[in-house]
Protein backbone atom coordinates (compact mmCIF):
# COMPACT_ATOMS: atom_id res chain seq x y z
CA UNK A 1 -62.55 -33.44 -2.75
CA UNK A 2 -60.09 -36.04 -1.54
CA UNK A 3 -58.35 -35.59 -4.99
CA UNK A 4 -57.79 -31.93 -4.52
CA UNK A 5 -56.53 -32.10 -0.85
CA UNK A 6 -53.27 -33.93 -1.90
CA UNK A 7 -51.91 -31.43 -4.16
CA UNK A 8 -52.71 -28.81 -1.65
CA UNK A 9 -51.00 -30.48 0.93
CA UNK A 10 -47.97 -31.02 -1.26
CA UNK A 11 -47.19 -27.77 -2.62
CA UNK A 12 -47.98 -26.52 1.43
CA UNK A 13 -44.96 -28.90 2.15
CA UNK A 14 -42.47 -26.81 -0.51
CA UNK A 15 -43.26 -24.17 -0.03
CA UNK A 16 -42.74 -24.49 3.79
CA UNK A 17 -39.61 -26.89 3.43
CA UNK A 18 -37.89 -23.76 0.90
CA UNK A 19 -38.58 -21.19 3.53
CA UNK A 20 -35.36 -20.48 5.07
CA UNK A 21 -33.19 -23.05 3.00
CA UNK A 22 -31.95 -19.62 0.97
CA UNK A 23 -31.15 -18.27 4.62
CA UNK A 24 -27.64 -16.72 4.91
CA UNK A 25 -24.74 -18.77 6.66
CA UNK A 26 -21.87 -18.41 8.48
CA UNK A 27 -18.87 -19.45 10.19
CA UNK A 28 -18.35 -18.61 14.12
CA UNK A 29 -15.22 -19.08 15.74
CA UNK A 30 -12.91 -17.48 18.61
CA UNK A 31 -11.81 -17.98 22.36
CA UNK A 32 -13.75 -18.77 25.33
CA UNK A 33 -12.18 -17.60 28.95
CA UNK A 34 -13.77 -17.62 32.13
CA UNK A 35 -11.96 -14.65 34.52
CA UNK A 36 -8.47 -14.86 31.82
CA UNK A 37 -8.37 -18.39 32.04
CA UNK A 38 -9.43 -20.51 28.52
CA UNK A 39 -12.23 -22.59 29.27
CA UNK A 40 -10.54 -26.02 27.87
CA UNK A 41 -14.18 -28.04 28.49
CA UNK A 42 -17.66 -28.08 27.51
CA UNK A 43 -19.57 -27.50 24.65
CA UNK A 44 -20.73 -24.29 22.74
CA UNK A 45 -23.97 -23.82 22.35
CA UNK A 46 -25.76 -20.91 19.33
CA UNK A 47 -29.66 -20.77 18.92
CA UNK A 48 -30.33 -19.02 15.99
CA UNK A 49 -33.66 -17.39 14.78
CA UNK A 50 -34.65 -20.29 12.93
CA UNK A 51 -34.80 -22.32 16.42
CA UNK A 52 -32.03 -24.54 15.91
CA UNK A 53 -28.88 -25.40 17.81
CA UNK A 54 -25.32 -25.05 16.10
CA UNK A 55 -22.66 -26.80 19.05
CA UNK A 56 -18.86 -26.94 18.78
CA UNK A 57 -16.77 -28.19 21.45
CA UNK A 58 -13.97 -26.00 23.06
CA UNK A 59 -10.77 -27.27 22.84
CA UNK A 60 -8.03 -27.15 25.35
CA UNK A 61 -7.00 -24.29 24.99
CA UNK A 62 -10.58 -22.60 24.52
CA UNK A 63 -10.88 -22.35 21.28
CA UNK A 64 -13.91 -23.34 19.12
CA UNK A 65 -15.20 -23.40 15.19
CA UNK A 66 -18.99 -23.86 14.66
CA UNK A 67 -19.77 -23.64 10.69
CA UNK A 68 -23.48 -23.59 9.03
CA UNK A 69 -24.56 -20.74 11.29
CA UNK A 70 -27.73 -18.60 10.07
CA UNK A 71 -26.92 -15.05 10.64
CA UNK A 72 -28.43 -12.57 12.63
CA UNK A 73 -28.78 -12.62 16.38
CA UNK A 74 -27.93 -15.66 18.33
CA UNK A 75 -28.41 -16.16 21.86
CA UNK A 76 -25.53 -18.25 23.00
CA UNK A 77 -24.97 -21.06 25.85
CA UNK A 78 -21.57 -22.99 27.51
CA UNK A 79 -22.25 -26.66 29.06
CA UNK A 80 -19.58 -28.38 30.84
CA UNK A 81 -19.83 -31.93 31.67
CA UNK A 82 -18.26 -32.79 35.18
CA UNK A 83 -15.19 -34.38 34.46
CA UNK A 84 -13.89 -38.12 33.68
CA UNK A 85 -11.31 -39.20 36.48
CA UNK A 86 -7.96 -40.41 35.26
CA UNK A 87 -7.46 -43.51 34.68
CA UNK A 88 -6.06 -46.30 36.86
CA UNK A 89 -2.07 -47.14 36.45
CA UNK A 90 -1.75 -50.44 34.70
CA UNK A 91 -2.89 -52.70 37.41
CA UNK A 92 0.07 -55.52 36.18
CA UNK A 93 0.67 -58.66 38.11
CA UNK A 94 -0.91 -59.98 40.65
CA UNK A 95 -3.69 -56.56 40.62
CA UNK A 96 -7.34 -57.98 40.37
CA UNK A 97 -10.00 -56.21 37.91
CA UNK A 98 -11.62 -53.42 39.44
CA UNK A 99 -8.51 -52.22 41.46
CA UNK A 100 -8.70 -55.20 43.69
CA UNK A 101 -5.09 -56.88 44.77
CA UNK A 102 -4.67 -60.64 45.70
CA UNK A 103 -2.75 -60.98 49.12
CA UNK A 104 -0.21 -63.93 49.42
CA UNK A 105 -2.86 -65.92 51.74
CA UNK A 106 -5.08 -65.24 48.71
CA UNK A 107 -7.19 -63.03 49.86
CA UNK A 108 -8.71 -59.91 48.19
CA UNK A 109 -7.98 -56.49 49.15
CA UNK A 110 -8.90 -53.09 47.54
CA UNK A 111 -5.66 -50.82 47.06
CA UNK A 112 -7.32 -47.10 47.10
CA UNK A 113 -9.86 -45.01 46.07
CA UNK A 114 -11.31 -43.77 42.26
CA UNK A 115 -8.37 -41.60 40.71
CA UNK A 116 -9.50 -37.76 41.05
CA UNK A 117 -11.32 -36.31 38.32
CA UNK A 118 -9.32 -33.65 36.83
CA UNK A 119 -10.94 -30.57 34.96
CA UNK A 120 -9.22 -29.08 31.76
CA UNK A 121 -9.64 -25.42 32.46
CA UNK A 122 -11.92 -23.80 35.35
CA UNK A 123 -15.42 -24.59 35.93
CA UNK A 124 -18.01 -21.92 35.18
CA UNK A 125 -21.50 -21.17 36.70
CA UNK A 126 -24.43 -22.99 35.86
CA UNK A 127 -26.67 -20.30 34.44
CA UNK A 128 -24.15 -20.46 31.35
CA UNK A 129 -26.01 -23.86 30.41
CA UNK A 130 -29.05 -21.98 29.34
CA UNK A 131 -28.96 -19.72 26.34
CA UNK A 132 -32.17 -17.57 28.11
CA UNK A 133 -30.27 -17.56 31.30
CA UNK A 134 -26.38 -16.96 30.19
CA UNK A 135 -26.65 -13.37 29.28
CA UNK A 136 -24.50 -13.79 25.90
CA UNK A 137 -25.66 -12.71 22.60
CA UNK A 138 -24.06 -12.92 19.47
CA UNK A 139 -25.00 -10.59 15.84
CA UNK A 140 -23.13 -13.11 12.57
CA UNK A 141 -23.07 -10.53 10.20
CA UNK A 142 -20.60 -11.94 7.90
CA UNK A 143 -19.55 -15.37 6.37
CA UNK A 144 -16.88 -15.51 8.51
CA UNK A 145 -16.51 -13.62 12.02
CA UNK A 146 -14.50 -13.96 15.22
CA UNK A 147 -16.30 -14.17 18.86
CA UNK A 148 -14.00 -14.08 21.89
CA UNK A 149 -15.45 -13.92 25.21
CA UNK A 150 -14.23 -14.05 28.69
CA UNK A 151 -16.74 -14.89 31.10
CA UNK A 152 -17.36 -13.53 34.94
């Protein structure tokens, strides 16, 4: 009996592992706005029927390019990550580590607060983050297609 269950088990195993491997692809890219403005932050999100995520980042000025997409319908998502302050000047002579200065009595004092974090781009709602939540769908129908879309 054991004898029998292996090859069962194996030719179970490829003949699940080729389902969907012959499944048509595609390449998504386009413009992402929120109210006319490019959305220069975050990350792109496409679920696709076969339950997986295909990301691409938006660049600067909006733009994205996610390749290896299944077509069909894809329910689509935008996360932002809160943004990175600037970075401190050079502190140079005489500045401590951690923004800390050295007085001429030697004592230690702090010259200011973190730098401002500075967005690229606006900031969009949160129910973007969630592909069941965001309200965008998506149909690939071709190898290669364009998607713009300017949020609300």
């Amino acid at each position: 009996m054991r004898a029998m269950l292996f090859p069962m088990v194996l030719a179970i195993s490829v003949f699940l592992t080729g389902c969907g491997a012959d499944v048509p692809r595609g390449t998504m890219h386009g413009t992402i706005k929120y109210q006319g403005k490019p959305l220069g932050h975050g990350t792109l999100i496409f679920m696709g029927s076969d339950n997986m995520t295909y990301t691409a980042d938006l660049q600067p000025d909006g733009t994205y390019t996610v390749s290896g997409v299944p077509r069909g319908t894809l329910k689509v998502a935008i996360q932002q990550s809160p943004a990175r302050p600037t970075p401190r000047a050079n502190p140079g002579a005489g500045k401590l580590k951690g923004g800390m200065s050295e007085t001429k009595d030697g004592r230690r004092s702090d010259d200011g607060a973190a730098p401002e974090a500075k967005p690229i781009g606006p900031t969009i709602p949160a129910t973007y983050a969630n592909a069941e939540t965001s309200g965008l769908n998506v149909t690939l129908a071709g190898a290669d297609q364009e998607w713009n879309a300017d949020l609300k």
